[in-house]
Protein backbone atom coordinates (compact mmCIF):
# COMPACT_ATOMS: atom_id res chain seq x y z
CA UNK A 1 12.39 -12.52 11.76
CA UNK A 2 9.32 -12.49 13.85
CA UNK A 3 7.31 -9.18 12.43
CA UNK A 4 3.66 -10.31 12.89
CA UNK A 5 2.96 -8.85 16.41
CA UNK A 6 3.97 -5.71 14.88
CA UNK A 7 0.36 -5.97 12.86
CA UNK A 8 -1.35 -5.48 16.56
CA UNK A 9 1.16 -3.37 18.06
CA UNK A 10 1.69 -0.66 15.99
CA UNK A 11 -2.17 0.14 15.14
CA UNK A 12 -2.85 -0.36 18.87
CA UNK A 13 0.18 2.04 20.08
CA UNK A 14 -1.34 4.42 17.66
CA UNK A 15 -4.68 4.48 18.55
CA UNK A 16 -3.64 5.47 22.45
CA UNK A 17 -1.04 8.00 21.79
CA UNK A 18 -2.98 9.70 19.08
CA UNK A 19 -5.65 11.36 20.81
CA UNK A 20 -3.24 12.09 23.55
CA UNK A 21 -1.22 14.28 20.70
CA UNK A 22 -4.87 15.33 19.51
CA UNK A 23 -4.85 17.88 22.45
CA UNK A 24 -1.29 19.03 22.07
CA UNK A 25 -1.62 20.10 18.44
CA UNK A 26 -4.01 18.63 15.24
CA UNK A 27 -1.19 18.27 13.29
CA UNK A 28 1.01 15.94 15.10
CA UNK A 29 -1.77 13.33 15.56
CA UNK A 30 -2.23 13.91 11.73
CA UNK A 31 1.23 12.64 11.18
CA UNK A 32 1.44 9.76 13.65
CA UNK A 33 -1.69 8.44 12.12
CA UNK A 34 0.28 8.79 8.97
CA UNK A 35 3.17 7.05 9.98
CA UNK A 36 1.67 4.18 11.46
CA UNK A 37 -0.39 3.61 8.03
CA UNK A 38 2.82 4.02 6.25
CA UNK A 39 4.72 1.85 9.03
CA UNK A 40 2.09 -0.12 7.84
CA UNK A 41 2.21 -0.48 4.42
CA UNK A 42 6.20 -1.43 4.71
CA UNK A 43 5.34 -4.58 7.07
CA UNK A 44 3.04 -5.85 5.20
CA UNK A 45 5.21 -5.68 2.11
CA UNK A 46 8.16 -7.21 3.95
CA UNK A 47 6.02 -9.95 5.10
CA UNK A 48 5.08 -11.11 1.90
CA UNK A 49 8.68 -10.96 0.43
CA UNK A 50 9.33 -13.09 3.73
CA UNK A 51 6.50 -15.52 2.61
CA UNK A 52 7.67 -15.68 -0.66
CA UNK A 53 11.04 -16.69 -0.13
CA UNK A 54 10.61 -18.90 3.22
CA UNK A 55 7.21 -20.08 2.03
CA UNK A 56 4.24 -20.75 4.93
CA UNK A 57 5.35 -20.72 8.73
CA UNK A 58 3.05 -21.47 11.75
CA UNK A 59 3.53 -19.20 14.46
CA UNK A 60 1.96 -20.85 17.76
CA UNK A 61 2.30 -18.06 20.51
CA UNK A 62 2.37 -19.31 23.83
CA UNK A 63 2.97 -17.21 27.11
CA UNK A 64 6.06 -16.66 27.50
CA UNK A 65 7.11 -16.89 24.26
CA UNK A 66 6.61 -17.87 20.82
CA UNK A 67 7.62 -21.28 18.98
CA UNK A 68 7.59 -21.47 15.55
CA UNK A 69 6.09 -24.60 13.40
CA UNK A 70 7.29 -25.16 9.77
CA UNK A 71 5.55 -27.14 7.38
CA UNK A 72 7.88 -29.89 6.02
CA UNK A 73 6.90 -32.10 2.94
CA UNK A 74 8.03 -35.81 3.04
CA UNK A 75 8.28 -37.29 -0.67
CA UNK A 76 8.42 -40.51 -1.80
CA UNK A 77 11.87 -42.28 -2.56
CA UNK A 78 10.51 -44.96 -4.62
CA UNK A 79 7.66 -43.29 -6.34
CA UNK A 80 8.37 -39.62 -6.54
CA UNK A 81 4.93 -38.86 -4.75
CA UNK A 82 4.16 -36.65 -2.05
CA UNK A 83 3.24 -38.15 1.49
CA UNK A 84 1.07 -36.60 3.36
CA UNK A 85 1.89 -36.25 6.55
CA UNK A 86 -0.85 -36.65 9.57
């Protein structure tokens, strides 16, 4: 589950339609820029349940497209030490 664009999109969708709403009615900017904190909030939880459990991941975003980069940890047969890898 790829959610991190959402941190751009959804504060930068809000910022252009609210003052569009601004001119309809005060009130219905109010609550977009209320839901998009909220909408917020909820990502940002989600992504660090999704951190938690999955640990790290390295999104590279190329055009196009994005690929996604784990970190993998080699260990040691013999010694039961980490390698680092280059």
């Amino acid at each position: 589950m790829n959610i991190v664009p959402l941190f751009i999109i959804i504060p930068l969708t809000a910022a252009f339609v609210i003052p569009l709403l601004g001119k309809l009615s005060k009130k219905s900017s109010d609550v977009l820029a209320n839901l998009s904190v909220f909408s917020m909030v909820v990502v940002s939880v989600v992504l660090f349940f999704e951190l938690y459990s999955r640990g790290f991941v390295t999104y590279v975003y190329k055009v196009g497209g994005a690929a996604v980069h784990r970190r993998k940890r080699l260990f040691a047969r013999h010694t039961g030490r980490n390698k680092r890898t280059p």
